[in-house]
Protein backbone atom coordinates (compact mmCIF):
# COMPACT_ATOMS: atom_id res chain seq x y z
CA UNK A 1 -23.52 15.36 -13.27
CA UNK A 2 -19.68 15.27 -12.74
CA UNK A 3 -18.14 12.61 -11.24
CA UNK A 4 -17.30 14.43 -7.92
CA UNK A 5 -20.72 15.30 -7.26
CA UNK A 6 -21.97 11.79 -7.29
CA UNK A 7 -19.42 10.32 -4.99
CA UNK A 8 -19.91 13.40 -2.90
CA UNK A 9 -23.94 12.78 -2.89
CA UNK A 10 -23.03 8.79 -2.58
CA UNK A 11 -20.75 9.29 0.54
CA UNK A 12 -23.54 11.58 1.44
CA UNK A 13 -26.73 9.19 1.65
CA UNK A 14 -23.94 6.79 3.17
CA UNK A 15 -23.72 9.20 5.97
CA UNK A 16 -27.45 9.29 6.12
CA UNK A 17 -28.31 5.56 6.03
CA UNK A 18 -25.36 4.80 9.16
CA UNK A 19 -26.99 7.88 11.18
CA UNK A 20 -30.36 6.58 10.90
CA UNK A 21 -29.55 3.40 11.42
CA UNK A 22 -27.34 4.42 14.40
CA UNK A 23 -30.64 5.95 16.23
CA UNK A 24 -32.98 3.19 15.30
CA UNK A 25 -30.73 0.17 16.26
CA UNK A 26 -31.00 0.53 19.63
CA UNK A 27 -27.23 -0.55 19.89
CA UNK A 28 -25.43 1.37 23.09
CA UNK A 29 -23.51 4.54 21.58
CA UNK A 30 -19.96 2.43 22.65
CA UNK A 31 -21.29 -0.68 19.69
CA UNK A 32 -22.82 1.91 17.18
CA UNK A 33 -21.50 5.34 17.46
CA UNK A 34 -23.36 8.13 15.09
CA UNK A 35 -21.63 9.87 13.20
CA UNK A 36 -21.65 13.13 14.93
CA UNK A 37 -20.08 11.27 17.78
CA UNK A 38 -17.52 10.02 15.48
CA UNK A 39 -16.46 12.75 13.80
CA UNK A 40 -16.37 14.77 17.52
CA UNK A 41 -13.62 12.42 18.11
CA UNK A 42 -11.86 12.81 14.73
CA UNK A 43 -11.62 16.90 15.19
CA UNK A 44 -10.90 16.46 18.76
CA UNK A 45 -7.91 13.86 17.78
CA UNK A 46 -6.96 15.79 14.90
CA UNK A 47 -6.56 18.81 17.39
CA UNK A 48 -5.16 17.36 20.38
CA UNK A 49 -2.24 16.08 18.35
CA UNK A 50 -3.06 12.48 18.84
CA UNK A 51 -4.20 11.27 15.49
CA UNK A 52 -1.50 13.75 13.43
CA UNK A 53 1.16 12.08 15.44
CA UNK A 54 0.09 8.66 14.82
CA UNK A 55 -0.37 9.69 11.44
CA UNK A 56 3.16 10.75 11.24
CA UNK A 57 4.38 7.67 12.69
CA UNK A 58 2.41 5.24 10.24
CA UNK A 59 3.28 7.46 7.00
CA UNK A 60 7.03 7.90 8.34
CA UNK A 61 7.26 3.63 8.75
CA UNK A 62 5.21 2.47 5.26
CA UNK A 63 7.26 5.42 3.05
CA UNK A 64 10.15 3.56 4.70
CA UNK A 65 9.32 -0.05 4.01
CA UNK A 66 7.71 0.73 0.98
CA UNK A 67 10.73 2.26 -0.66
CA UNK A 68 12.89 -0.66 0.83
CA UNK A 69 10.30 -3.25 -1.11
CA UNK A 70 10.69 -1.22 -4.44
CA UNK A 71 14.43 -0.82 -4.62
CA UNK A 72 14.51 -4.97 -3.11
CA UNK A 73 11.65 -6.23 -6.01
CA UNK A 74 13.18 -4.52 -9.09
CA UNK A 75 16.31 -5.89 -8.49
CA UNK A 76 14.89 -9.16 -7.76
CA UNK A 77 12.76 -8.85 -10.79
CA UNK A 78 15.35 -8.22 -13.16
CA UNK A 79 17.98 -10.90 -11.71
CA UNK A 80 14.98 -13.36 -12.33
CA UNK A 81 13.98 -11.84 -15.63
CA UNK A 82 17.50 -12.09 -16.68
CA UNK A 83 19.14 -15.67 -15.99
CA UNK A 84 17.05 -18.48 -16.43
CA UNK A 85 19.08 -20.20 -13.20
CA UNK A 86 17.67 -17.70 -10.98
CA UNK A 87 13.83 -17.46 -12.25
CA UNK A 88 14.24 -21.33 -12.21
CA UNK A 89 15.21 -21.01 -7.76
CA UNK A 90 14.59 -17.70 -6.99
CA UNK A 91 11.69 -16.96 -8.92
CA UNK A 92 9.86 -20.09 -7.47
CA UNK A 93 10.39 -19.35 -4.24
CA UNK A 94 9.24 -16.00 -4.38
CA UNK A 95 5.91 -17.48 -6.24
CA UNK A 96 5.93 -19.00 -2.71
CA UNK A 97 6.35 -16.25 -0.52
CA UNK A 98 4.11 -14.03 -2.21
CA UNK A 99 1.22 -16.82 -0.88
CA UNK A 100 2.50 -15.89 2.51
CA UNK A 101 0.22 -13.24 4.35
CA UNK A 102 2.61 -11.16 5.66
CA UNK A 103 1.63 -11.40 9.28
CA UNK A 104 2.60 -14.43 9.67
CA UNK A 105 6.18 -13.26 9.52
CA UNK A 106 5.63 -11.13 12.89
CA UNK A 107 6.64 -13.79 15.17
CA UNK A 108 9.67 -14.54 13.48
CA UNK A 109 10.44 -10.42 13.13
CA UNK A 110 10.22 -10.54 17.10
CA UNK A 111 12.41 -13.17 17.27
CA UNK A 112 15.09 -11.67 15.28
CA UNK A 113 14.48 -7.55 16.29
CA UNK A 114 12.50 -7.69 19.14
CA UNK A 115 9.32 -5.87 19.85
CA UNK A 116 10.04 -2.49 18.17
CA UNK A 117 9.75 -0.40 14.68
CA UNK A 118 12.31 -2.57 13.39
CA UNK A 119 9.89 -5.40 13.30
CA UNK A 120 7.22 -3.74 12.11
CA UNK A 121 9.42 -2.03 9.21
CA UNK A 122 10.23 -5.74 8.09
CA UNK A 123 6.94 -6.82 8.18
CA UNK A 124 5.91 -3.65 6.10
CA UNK A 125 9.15 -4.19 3.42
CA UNK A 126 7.50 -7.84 3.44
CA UNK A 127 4.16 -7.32 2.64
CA UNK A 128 5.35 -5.63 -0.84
CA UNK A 129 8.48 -7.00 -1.48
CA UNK A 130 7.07 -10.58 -3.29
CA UNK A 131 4.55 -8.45 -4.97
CA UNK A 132 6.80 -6.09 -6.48
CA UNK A 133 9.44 -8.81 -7.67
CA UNK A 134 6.21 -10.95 -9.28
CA UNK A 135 5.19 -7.79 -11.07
CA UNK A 136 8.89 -6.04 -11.90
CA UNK A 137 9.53 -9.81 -13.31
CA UNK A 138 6.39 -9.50 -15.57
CA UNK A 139 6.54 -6.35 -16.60
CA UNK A 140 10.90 -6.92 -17.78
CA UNK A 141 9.39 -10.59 -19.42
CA UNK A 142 6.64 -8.51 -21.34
CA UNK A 143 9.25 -5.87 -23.39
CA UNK A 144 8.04 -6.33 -26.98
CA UNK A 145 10.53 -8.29 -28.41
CA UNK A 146 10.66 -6.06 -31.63
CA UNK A 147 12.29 -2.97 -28.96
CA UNK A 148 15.05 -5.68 -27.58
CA UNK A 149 16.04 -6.25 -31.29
CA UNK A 150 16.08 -2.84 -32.55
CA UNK A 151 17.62 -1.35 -29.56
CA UNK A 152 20.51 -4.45 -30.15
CA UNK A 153 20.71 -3.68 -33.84
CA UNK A 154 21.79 -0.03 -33.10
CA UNK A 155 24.70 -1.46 -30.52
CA UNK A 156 22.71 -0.79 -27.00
CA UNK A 157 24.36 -3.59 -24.41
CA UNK A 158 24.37 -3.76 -21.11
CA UNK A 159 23.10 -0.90 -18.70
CA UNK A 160 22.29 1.04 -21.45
CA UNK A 161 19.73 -1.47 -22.71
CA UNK A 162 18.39 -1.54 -19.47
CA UNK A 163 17.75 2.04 -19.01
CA UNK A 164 16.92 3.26 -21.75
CA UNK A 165 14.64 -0.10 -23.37
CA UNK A 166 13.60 -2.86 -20.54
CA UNK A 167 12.34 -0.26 -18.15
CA UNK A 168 10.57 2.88 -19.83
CA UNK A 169 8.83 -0.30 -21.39
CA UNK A 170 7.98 -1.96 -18.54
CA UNK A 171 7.23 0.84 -16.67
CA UNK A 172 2.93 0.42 -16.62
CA UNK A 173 3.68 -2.78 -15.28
CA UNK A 174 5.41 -1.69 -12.67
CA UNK A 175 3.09 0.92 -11.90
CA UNK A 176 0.45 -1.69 -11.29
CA UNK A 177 2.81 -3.77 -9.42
CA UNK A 178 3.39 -0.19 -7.47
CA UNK A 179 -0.18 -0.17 -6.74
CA UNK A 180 -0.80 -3.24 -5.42
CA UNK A 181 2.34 -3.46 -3.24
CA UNK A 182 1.20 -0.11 -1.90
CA UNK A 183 -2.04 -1.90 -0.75
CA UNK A 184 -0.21 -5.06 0.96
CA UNK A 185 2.49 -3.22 2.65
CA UNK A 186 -0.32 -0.97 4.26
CA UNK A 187 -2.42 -3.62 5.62
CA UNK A 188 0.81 -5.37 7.07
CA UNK A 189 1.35 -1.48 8.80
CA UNK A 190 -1.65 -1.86 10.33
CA UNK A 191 -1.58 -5.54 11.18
CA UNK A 192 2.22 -4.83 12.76
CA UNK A 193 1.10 -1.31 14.93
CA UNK A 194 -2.09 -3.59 16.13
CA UNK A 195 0.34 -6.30 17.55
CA UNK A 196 3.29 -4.55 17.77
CA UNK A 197 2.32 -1.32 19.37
CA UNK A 198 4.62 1.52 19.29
CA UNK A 199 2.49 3.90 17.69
CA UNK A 200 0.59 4.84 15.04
CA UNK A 201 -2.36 3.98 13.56
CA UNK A 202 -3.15 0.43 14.13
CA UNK A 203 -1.88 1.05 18.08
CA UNK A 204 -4.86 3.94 18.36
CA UNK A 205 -7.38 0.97 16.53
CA UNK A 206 -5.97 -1.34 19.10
CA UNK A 207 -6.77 0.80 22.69
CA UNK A 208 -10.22 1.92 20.75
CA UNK A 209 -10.66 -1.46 20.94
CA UNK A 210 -9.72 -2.28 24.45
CA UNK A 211 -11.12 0.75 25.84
CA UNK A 212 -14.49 -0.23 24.02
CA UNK A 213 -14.67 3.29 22.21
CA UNK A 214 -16.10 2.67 18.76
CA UNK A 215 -15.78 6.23 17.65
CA UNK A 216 -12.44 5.90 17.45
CA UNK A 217 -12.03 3.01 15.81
CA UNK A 218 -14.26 4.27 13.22
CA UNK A 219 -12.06 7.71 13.46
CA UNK A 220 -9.26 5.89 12.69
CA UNK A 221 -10.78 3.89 9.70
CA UNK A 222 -11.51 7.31 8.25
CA UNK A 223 -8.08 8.67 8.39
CA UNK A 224 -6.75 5.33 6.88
CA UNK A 225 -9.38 5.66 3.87
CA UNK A 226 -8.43 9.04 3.42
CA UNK A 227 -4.94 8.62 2.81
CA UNK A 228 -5.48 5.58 0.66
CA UNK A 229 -7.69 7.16 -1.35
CA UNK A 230 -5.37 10.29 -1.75
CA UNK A 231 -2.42 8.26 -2.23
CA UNK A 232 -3.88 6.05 -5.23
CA UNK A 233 -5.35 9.40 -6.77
CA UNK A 234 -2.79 12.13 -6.39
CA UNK A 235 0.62 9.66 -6.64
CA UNK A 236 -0.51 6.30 -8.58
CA UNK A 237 -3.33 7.81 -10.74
CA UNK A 238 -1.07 10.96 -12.17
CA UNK A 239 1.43 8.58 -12.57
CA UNK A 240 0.12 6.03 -14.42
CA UNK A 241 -2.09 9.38 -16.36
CA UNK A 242 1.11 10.67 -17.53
CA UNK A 243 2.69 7.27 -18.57
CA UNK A 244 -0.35 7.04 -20.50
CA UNK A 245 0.36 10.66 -22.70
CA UNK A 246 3.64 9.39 -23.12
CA UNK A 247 2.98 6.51 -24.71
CA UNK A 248 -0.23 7.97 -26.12
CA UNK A 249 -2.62 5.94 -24.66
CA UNK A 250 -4.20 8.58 -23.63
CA UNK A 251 -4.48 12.39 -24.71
């Protein structure tokens, strides 16, 4: 049995167990929508134009943010892998930060930008920022030691060192570090859209909510699985597949 056909027959008695349980509970459709009713409202989202164009407006703000976070953490990372001064300030105060949900920086992003995508953008460049610079700093601090002398012994200084030693080396590490920063930044999307409003995803789980419609909550949920599961498989998986040949890890 290949692998897709048992998460395809595992998603499938999921899908069995919630229906049944859905008609047996006795729960008002509104509390415990089945799954027909559910997916009714995902097609009739999906065709409407309602769900694509929050969609568009989630994936526009986290590639965004998330791009912000990566070019902001590698720096950071190699400024603290680098000079013992700065890992010694900087790098304990990002140990800090990176304890700090990233939520809990909304109030002060409304403060400063107001109640718009600018504050959710921050709160999104947030979320993966600490994570990236923790990882980017591991990954520079874990270079074998024999490629930093050889590389040296054969004259490479400088940028050169840099690009062409410290980070095809560090690279896996980074990928992980990629990973997991994907993960936080997309929880502090949703956390910002559900507060913040101004479209999206987490504003569509926020009127479900309010209007007491279930379905598309649950809708939404499915979207937002959907593209994390695509996104770690296509983008992080191939990645991190063909840093894996190259290194020959893995054939």
């Amino acid at each position: 049995m290949t692998t897709a056909l048992r998460r395809v027959i595992f998603i499938a008695m999921i899908a069995a167990i919630w229906e049944v349980t859905s008609k047996l509970s006795g729960l008002p459709s509104f509390m415990f929508p089945s799954l027909a009713q559910v997916f009714e409202t995902l097609v009739n989202g999906l065709i409407s134009g309602q769900i694509t164009a929050a969609i568009g407006k989630s994936m526009g703000r986290i590639l965004l943010g998330f791009l912000i976070a990566i070019i902001i953490g590698l720096i950071l990372g190699y400024f603290i892998w680098r000079y013992k001064l700065v890992e010694d300030t900087l790098g304990f105060v990002v140990t800090g930060l990176q304890s700090i949900p990233s939520i809990v920086w909304f109030p002060l992003a409304i403060i400063w930008f107001g109640l718009n995508d600018f504050s959710i953008l921050f709160i999104v460049t947030i979320g993966a920022t600490w994570t990236m610079t923790v990882n980017a700093t591991s990954g520079f601090k874990n270079v074998p030691p024999l490629y930093q002398r050889v590389a040296k012994t054969y004259g490479s200084t400088g940028f050169h060192f840099v690009r062409t030693v410290i980070l095809p080396a560090s690279v896996p590490q980074i990928i992980s570090g990629l990973r997991i920063a994907w993960a936080f930044s997309w929880r502090a999307l949703m956390a910002g859209e559900l507060l913040g409003g101004g479209g999206g995803l987490g504003q569509l789980l926020e009127m479900g909510r309010s209007l007491g419609q279930m379905d598309l909550v649950i809708s939404v949920m499915i979207i937002i699985a959907i593209i994390g599961t695509i996104v770690d498989n296509v983008v992080f998986s191939r990645i991190e597949r063909n840093v894996q040949m190259k290194w020959g890890v893995h054939s």
